[in-house]
PDB file of N, CA and C in Angstrom:
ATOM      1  N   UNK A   1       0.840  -1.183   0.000  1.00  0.00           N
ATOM      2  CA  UNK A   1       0.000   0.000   0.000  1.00  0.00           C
ATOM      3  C   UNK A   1       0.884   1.245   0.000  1.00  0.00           C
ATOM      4  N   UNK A   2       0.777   2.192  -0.762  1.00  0.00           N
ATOM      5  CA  UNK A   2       1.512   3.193  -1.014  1.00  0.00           C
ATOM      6  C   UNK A   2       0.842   4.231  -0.112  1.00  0.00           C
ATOM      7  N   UNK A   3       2.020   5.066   0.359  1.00  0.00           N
ATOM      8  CA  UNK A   3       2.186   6.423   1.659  1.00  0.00           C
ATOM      9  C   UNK A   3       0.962   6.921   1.177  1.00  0.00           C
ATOM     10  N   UNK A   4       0.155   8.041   2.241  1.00  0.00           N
ATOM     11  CA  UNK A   4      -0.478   8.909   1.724  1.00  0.00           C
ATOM     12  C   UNK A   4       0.453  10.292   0.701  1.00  0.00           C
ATOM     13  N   UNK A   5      -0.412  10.962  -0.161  1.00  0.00           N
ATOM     14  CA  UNK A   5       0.428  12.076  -0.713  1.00  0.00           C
ATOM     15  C   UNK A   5      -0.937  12.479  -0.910  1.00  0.00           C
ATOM     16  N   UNK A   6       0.011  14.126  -0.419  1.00  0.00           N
ATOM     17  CA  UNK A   6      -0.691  15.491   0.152  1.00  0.00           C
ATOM     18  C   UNK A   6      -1.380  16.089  -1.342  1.00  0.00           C
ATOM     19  N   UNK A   7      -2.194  15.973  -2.208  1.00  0.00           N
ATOM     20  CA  UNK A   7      -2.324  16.091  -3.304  1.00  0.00           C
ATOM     21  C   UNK A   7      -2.581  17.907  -3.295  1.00  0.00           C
ATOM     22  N   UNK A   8      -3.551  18.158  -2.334  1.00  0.00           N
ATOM     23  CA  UNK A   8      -3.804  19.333  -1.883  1.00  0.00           C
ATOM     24  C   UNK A   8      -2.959  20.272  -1.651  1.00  0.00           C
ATOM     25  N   UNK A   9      -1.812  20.004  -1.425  1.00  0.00           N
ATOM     26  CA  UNK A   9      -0.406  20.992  -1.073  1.00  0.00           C
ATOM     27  C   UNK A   9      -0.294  21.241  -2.270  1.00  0.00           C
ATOM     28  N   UNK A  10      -0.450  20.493  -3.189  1.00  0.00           N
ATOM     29  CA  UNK A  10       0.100  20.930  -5.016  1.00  0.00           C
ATOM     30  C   UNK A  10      -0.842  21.755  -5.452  1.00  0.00           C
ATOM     31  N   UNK A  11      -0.151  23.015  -6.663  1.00  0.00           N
ATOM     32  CA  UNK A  11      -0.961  24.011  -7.248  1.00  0.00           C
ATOM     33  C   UNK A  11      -1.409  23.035  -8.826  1.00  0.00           C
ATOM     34  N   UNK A  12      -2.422  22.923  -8.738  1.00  0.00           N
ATOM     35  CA  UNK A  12      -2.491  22.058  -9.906  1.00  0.00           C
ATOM     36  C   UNK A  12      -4.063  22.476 -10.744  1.00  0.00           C
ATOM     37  N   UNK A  13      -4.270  22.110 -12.078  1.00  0.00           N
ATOM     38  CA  UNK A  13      -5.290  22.736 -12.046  1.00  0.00           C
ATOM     39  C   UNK A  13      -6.885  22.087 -11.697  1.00  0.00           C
ATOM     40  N   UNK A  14      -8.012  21.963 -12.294  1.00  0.00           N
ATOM     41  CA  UNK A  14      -9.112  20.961 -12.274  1.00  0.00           C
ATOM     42  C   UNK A  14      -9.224  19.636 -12.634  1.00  0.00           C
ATOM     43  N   UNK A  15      -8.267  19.726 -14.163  1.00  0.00           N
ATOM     44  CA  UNK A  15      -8.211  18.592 -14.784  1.00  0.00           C
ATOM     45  C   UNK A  15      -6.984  18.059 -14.057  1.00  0.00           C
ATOM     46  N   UNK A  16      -5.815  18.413 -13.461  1.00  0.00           N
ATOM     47  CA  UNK A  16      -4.917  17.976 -12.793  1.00  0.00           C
ATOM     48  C   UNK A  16      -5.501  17.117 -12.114  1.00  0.00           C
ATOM     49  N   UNK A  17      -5.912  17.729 -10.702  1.00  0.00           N
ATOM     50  CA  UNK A  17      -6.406  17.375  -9.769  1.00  0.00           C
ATOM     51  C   UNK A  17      -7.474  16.213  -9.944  1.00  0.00           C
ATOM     52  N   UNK A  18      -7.938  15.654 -11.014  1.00  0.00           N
ATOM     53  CA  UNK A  18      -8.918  14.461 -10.846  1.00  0.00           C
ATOM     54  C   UNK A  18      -7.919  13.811 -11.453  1.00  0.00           C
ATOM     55  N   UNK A  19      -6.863  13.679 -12.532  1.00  0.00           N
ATOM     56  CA  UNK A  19      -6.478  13.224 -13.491  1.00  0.00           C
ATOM     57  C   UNK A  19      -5.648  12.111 -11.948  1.00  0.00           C
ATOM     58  N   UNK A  20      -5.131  13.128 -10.952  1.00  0.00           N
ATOM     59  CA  UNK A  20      -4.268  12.610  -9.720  1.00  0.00           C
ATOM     60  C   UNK A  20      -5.147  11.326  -8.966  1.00  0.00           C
ATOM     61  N   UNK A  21      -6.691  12.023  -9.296  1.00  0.00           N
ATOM     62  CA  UNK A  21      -7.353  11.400  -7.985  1.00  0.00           C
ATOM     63  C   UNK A  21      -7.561   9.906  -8.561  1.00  0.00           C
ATOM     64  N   UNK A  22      -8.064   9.886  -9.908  1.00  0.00           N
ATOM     65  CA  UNK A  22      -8.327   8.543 -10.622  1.00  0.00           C
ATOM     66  C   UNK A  22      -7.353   7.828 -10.693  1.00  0.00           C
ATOM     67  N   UNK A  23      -5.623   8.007 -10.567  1.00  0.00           N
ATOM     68  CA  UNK A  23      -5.099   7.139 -10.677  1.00  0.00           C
ATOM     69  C   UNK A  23      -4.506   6.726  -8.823  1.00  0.00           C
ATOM     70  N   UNK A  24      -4.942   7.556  -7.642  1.00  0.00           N
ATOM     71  CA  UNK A  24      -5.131   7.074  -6.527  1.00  0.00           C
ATOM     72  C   UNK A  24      -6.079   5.677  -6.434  1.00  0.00           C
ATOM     73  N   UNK A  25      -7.556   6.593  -7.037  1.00  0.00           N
ATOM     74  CA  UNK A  25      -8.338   5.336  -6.879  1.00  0.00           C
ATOM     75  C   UNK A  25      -7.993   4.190  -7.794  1.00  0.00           C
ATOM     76  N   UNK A  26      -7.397   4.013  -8.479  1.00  0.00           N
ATOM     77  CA  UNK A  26      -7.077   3.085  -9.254  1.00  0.00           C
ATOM     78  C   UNK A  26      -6.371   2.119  -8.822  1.00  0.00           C
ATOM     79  N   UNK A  27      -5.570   3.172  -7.576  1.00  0.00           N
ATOM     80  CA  UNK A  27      -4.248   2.467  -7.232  1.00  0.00           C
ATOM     81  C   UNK A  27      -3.120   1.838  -8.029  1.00  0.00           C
ATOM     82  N   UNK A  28      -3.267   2.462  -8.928  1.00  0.00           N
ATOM     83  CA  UNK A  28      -2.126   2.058  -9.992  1.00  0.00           C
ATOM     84  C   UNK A  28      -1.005   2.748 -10.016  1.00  0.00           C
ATOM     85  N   UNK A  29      -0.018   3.422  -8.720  1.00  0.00           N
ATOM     86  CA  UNK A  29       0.923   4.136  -8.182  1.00  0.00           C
ATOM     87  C   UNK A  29       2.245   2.865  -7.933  1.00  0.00           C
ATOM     88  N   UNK A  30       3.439   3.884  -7.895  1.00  0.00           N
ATOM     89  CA  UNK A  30       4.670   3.299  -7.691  1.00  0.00           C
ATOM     90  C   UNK A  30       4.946   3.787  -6.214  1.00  0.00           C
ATOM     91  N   UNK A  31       5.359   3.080  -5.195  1.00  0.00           N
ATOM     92  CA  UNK A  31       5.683   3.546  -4.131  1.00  0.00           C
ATOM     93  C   UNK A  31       7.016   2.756  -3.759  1.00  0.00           C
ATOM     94  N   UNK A  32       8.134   3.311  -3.341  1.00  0.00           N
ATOM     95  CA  UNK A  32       9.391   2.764  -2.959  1.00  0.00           C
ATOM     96  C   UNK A  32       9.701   2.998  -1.331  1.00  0.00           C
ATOM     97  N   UNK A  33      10.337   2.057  -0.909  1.00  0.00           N
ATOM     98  CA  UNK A  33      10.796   2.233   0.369  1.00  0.00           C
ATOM     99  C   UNK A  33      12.541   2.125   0.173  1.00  0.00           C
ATOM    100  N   UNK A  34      13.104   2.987   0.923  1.00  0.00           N
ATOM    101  CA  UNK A  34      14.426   2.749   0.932  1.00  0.00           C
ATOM    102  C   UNK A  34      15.283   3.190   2.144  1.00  0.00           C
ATOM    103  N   UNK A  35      15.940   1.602   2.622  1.00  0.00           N
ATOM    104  CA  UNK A  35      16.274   1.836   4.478  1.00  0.00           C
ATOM    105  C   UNK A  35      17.814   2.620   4.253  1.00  0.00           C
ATOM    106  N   UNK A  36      18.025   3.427   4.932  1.00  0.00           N
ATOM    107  CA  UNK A  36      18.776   4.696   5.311  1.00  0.00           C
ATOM    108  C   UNK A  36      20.099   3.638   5.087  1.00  0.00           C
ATOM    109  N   UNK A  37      20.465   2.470   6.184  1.00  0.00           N
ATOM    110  CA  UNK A  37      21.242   1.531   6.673  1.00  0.00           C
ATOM    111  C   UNK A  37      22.119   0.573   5.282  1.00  0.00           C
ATOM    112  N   UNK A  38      21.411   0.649   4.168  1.00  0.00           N
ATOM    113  CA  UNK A  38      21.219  -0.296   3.453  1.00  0.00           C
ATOM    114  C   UNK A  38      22.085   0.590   1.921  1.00  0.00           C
ATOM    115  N   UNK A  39      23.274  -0.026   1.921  1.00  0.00           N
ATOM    116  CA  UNK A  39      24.280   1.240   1.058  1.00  0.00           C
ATOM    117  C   UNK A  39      23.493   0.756  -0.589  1.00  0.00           C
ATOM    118  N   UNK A  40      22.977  -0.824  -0.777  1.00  0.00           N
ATOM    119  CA  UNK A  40      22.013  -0.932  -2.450  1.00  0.00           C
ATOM    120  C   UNK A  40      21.212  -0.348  -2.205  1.00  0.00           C
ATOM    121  N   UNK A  41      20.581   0.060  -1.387  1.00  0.00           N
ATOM    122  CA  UNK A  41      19.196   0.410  -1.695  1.00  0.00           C
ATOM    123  C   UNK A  41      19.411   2.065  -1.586  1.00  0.00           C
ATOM    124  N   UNK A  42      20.218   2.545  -0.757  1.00  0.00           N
ATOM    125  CA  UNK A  42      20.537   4.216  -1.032  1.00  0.00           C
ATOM    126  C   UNK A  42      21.173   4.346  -2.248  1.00  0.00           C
ATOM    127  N   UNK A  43      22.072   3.446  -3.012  1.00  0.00           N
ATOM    128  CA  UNK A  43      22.504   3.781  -4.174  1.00  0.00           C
ATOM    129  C   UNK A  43      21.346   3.650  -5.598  1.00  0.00           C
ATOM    130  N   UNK A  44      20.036   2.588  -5.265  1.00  0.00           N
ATOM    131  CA  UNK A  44      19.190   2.696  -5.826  1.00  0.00           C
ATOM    132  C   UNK A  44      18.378   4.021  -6.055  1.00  0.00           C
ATOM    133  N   UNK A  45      18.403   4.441  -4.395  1.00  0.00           N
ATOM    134  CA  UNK A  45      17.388   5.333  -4.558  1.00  0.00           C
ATOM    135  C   UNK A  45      18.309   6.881  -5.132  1.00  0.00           C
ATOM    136  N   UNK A  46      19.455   6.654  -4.958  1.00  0.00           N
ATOM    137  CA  UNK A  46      20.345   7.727  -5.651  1.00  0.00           C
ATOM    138  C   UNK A  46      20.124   7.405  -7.199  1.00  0.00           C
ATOM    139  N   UNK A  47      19.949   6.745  -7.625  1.00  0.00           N
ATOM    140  CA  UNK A  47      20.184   6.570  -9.251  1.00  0.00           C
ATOM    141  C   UNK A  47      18.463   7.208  -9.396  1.00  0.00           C
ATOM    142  N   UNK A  48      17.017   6.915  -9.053  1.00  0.00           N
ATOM    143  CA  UNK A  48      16.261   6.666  -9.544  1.00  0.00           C
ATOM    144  C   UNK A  48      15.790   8.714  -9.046  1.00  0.00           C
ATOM    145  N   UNK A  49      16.467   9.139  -7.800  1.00  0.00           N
ATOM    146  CA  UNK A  49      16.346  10.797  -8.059  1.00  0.00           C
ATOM    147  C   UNK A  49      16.980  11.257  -9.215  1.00  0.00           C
ATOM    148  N   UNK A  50      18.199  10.976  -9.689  1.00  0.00           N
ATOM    149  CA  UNK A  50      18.880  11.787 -10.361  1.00  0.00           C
ATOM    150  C   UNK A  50      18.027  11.662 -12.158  1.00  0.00           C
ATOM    151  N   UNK A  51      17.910  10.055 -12.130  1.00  0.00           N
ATOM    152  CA  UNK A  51      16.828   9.886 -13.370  1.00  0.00           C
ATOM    153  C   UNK A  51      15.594  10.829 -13.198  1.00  0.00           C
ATOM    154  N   UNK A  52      14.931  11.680 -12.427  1.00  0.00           N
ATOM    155  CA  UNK A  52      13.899  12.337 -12.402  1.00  0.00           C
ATOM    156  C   UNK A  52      14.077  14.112 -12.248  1.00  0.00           C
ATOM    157  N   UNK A  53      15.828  14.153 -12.116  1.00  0.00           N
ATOM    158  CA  UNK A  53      16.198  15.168 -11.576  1.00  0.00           C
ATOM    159  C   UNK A  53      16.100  15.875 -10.754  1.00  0.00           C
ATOM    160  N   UNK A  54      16.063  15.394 -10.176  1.00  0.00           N
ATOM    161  CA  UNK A  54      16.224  15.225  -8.162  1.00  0.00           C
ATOM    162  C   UNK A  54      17.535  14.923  -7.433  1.00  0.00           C
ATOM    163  N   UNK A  55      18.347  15.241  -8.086  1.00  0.00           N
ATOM    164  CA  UNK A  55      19.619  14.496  -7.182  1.00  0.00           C
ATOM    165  C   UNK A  55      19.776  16.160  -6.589  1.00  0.00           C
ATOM    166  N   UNK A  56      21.133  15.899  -5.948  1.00  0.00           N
ATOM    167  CA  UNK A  56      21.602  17.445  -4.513  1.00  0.00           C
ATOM    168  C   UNK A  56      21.506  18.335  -5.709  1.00  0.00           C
ATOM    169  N   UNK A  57      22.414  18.291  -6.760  1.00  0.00           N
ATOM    170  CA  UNK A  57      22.904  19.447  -7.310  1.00  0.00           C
ATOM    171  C   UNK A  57      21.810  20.513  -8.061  1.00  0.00           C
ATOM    172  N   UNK A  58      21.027  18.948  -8.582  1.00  0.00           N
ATOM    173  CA  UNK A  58      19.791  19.800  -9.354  1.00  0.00           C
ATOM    174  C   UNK A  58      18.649  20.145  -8.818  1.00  0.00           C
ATOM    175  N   UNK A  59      18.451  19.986  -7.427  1.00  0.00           N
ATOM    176  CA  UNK A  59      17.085  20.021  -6.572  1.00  0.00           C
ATOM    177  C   UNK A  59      17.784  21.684  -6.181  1.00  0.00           C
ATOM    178  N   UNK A  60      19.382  22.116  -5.466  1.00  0.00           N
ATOM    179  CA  UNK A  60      19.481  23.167  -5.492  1.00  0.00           C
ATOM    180  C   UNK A  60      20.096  24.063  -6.543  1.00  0.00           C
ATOM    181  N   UNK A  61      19.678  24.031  -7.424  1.00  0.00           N
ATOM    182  CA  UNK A  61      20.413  24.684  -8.864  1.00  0.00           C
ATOM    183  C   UNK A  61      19.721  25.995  -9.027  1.00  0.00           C
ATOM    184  N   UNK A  62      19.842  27.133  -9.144  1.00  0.00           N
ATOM    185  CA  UNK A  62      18.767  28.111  -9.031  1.00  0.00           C
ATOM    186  C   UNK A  62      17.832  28.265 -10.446  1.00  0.00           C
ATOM    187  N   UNK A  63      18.308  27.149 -11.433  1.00  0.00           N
ATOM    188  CA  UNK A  63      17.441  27.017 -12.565  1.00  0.00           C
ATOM    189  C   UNK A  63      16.174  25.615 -12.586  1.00  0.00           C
ATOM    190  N   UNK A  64      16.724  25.473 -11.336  1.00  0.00           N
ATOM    191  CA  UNK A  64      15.826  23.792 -10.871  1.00  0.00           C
ATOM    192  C   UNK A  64      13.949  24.614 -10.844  1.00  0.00           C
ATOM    193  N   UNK A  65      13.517  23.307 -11.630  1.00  0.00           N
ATOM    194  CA  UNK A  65      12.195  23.824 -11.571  1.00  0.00           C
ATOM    195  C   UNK A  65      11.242  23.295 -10.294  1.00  0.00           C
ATOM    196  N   UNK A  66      12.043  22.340  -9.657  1.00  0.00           N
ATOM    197  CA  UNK A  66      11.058  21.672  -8.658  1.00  0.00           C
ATOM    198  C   UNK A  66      10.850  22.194  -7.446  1.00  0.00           C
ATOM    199  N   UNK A  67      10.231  22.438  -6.753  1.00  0.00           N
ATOM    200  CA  UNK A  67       9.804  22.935  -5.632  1.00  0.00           C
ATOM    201  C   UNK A  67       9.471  22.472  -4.483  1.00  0.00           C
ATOM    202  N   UNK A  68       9.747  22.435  -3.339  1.00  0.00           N
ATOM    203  CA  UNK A  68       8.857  21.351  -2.159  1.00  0.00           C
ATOM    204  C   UNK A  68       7.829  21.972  -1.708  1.00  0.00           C
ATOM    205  N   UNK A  69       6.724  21.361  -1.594  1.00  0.00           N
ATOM    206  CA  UNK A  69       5.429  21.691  -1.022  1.00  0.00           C
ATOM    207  C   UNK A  69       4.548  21.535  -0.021  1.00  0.00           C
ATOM    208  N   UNK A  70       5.599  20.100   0.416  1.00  0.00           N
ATOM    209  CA  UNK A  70       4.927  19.531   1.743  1.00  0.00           C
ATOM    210  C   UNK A  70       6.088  18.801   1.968  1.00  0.00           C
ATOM    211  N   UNK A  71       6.759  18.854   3.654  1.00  0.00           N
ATOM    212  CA  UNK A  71       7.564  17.871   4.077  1.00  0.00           C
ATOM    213  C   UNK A  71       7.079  17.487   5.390  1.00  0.00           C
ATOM    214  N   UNK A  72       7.611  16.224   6.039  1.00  0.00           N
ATOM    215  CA  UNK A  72       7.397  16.347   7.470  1.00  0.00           C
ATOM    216  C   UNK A  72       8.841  15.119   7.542  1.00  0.00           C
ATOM    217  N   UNK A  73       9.154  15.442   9.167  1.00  0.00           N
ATOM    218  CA  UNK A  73      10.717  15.024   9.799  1.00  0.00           C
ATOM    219  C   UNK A  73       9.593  14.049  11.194  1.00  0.00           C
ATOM    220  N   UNK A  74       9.841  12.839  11.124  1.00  0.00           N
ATOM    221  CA  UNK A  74       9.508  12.390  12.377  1.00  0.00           C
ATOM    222  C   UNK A  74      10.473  11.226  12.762  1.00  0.00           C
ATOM    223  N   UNK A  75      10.395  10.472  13.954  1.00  0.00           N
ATOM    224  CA  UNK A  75      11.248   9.964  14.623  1.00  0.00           C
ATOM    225  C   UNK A  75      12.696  10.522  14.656  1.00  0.00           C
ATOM    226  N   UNK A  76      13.040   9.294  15.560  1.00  0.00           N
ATOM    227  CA  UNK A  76      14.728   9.578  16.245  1.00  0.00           C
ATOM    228  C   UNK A  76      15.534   8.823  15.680  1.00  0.00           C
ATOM    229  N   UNK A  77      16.851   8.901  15.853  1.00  0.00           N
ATOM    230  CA  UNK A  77      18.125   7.776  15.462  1.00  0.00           C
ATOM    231  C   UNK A  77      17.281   7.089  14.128  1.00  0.00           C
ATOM    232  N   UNK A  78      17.541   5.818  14.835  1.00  0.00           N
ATOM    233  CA  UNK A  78      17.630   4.632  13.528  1.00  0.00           C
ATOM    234  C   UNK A  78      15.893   4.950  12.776  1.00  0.00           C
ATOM    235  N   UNK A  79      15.245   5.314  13.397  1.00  0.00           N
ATOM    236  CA  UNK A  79      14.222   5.102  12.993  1.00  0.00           C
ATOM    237  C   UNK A  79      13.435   6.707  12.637  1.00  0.00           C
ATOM    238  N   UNK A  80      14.875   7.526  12.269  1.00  0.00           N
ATOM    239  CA  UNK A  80      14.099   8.848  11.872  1.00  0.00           C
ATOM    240  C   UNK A  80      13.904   8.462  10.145  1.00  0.00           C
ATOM    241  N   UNK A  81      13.272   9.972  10.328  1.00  0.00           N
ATOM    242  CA  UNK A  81      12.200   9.644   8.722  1.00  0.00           C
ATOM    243  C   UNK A  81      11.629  11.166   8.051  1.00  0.00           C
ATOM    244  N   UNK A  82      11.890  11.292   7.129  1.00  0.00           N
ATOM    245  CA  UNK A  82      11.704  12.473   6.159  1.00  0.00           C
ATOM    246  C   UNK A  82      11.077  11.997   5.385  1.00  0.00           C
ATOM    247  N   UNK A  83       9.879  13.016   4.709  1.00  0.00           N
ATOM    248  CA  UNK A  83       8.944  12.609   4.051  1.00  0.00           C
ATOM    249  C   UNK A  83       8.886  13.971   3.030  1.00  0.00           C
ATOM    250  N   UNK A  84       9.020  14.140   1.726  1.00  0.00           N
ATOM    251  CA  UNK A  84       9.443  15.313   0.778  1.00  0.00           C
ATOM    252  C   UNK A  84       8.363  14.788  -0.299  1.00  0.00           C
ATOM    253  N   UNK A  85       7.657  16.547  -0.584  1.00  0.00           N
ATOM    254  CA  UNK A  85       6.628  15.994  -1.714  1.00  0.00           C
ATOM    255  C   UNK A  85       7.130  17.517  -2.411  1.00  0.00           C
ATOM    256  N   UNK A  86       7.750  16.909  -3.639  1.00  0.00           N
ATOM    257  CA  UNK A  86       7.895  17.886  -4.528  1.00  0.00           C
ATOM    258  C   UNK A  86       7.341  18.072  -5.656  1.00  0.00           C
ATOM    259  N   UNK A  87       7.163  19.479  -6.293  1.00  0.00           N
ATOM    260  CA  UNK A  87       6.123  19.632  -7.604  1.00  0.00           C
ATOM    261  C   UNK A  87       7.575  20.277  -8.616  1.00  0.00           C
ATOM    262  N   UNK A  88       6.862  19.604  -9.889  1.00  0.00           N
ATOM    263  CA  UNK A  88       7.845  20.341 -10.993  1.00  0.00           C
ATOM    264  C   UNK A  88       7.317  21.342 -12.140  1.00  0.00           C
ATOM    265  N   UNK A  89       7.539  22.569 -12.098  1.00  0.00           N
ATOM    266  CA  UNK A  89       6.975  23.236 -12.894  1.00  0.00           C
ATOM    267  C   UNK A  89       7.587  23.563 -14.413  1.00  0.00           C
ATOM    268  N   UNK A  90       6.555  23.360 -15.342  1.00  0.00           N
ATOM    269  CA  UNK A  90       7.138  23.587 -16.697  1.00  0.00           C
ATOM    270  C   UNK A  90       7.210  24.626 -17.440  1.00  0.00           C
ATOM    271  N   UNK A  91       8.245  25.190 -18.174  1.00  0.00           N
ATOM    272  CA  UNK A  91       8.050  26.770 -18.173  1.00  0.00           C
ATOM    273  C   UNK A  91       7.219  26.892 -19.341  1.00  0.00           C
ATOM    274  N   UNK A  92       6.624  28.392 -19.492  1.00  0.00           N
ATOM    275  CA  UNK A  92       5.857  28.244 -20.828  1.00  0.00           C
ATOM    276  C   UNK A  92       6.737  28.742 -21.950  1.00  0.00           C
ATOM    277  N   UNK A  93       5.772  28.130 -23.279  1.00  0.00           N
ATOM    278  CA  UNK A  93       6.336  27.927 -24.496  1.00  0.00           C
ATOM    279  C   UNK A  93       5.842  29.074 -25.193  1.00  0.00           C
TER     280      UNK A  93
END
């Protein structure tokens, strides 16, 4: 079962916003887990930001189009946890 996501934090338009909701209800979503501890699975999840352009350099690039819109930081030590919902905006043509 895939995380909740804050759909509502995103500026999106009418047709956005159902286009999001039908494929919730559909449940036809990708959801990944990846343990902090675990150097394949951080190098996974390093390859599969940078494929979306998300890695450090381009999330702070001042030409980066993506934005964060909703985060939350919970737990401690081993079992802390960051949760990042970012939007990407496309420029106009």
């Amino acid at each position: 079962m895939a995380a909740k996501v804050y759909i509502d934090k995103l500026n999106l338009t009418t047709a956005q916003r159902s286009q999001l909701q039908d494929i919730y209800t559909s449940e036809n979503i990708q959801d990944f887990t990846y343990l902090p501890n675990n150097e394949n699975q951080q190098i996974s999840a390093t390859a599969l930001l940078s494929t979306h352009q998300l890695d450090f350099d381009a999330r702070e690039s001042l030409a980066s189009r993506w934005s964060i819109k909703w985060r939350v930081n919970s737990g401690v030590g081993k079992k802390a946890d960051c949760r990042v919902l970012y939007q990407w905006y496309a420029s106009s043509i």
